[in-house]
C-alpha atoms as a PDB file:
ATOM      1  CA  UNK A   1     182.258 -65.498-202.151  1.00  0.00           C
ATOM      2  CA  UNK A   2     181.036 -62.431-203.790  1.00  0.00           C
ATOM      3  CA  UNK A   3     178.093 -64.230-205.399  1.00  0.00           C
ATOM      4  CA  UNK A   4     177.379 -65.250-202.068  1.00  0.00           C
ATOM      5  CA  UNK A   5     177.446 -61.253-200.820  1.00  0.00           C
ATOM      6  CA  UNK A   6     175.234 -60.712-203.864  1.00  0.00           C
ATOM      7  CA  UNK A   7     172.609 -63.067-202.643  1.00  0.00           C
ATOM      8  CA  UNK A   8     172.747 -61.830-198.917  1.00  0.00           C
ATOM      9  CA  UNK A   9     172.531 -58.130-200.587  1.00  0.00           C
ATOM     10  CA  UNK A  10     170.034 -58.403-202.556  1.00  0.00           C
ATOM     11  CA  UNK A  11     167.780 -61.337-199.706  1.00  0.00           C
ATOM     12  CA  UNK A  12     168.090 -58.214-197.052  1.00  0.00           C
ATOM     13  CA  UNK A  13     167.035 -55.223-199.763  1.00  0.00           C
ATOM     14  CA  UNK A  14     164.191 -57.826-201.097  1.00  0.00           C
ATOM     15  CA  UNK A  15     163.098 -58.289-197.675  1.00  0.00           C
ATOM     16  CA  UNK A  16     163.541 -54.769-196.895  1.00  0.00           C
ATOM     17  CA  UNK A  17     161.616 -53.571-199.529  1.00  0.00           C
ATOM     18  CA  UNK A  18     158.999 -55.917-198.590  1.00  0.00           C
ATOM     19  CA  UNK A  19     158.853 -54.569-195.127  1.00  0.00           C
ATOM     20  CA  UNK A  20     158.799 -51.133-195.851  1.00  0.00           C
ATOM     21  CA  UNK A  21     155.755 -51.693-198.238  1.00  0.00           C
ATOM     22  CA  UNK A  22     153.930 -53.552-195.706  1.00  0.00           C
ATOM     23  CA  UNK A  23     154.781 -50.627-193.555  1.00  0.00           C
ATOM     24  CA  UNK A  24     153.480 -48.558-195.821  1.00  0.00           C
ATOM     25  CA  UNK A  25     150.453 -50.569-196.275  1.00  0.00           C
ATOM     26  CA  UNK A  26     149.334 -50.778-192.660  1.00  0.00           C
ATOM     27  CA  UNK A  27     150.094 -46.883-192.461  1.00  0.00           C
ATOM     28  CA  UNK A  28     147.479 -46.664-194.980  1.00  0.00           C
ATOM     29  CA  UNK A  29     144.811 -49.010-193.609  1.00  0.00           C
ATOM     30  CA  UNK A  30     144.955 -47.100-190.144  1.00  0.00           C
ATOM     31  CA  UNK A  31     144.689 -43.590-192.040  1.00  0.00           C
ATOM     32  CA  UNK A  32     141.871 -45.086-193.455  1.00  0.00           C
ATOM     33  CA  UNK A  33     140.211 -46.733-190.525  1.00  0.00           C
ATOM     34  CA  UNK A  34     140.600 -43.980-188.933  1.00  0.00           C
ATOM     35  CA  UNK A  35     139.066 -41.177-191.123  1.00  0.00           C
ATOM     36  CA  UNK A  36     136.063 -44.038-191.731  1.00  0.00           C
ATOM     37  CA  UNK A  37     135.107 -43.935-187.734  1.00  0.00           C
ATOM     38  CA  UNK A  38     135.647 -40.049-187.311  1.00  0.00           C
ATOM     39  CA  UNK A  39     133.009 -39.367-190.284  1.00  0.00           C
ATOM     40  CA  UNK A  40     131.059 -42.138-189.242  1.00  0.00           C
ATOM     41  CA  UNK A  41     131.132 -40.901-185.193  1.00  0.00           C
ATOM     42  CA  UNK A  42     130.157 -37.599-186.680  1.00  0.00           C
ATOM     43  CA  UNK A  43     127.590 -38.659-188.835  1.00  0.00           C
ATOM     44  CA  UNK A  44     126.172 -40.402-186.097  1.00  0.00           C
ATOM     45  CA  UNK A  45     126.237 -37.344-183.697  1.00  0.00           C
ATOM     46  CA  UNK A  46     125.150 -34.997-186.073  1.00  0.00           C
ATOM     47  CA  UNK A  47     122.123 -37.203-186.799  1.00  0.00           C
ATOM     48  CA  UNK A  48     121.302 -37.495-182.837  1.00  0.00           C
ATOM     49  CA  UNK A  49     121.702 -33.733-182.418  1.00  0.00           C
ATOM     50  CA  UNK A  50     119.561 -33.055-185.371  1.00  0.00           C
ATOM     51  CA  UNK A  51     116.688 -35.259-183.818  1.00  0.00           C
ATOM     52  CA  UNK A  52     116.985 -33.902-180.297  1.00  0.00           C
ATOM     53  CA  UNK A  53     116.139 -30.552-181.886  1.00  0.00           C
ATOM     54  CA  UNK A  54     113.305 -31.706-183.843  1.00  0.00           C
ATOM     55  CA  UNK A  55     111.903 -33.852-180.577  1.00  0.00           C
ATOM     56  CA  UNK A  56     112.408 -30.310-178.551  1.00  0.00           C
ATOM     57  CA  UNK A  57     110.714 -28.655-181.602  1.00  0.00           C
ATOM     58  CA  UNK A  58     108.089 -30.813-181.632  1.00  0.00           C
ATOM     59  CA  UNK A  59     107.287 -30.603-177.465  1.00  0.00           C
ATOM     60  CA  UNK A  60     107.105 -27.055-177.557  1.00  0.00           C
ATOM     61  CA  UNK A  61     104.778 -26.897-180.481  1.00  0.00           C
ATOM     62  CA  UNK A  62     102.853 -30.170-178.826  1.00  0.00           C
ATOM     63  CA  UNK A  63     103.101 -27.813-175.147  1.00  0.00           C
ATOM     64  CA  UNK A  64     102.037 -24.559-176.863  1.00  0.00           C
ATOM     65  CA  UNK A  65      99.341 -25.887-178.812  1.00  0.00           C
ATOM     66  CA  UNK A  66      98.235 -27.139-175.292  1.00  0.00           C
ATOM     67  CA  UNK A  67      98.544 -23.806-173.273  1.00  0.00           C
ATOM     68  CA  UNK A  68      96.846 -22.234-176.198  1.00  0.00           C
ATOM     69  CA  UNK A  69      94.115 -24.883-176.314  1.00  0.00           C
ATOM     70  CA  UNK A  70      93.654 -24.379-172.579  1.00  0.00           C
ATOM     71  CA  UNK A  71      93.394 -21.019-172.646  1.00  0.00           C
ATOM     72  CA  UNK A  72      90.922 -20.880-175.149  1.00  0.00           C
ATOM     73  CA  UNK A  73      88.953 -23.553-172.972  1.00  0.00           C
ATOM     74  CA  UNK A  74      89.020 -21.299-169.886  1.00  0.00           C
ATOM     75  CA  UNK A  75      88.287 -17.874-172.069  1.00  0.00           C
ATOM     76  CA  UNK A  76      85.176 -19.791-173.343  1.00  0.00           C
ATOM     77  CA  UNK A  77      84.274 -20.814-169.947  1.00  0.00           C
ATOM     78  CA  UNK A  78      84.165 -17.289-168.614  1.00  0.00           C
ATOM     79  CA  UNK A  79      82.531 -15.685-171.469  1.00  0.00           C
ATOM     80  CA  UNK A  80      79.783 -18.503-171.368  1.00  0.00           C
ATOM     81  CA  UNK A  81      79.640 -17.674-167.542  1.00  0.00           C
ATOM     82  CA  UNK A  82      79.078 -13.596-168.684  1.00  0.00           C
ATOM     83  CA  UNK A  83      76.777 -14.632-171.088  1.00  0.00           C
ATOM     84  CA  UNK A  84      74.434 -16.424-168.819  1.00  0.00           C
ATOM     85  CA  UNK A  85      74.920 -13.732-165.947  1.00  0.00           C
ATOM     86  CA  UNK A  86      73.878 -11.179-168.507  1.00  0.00           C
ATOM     87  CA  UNK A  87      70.232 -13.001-169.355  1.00  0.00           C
ATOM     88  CA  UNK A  88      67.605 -11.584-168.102  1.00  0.00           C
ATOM     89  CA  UNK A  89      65.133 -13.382-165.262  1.00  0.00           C
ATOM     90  CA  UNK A  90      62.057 -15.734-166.676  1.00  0.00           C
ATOM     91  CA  UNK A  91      63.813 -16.697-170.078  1.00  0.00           C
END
């Protein structure tokens, strides 16, 4: 009878043990998963915010070299208009 205690002892610590480790493991693999999709999410973000601002960068240099373009357009329009105004008749 008390080898027969023994055995039940030490079946429900072996077990025990066993269970608490794969406890412990899956506590572990979560931790992990977990950290793994946060840096990845925020990898991921910080790479989409980082090309939003170089697409909005890039549209107001793209707009600005257009308003500066088309102002330059329209000055040269009016001096060429001053310039011709200014000639004198017969040449």
């Amino acid at each position: 009878m008390k080898n027969l205690s023994l055995v039940l002892l030490s079946t429900f610590l072996i077990t025990g043990c066993g269970t608490m480790a794969q406890v412990w493991e899956t506590g572990t693999e979560v931790v992990s998963n977990t950290v793994d999709t946060v840096v990845t999410g925020t990898s991921d973000l910080v790479t989409a915010v980082g090309n939003d601002i170089v697409d909005t960068g890039a549209f107001v240099v793209d707009t600005s070299a257009g308003v500066v373009e088309e102002v330059s357009s329209r000055i040269d329009q009016e001096t060429d208009k001053i310039e011709q105004d200014g000639e004198p008749e017969g040449n």
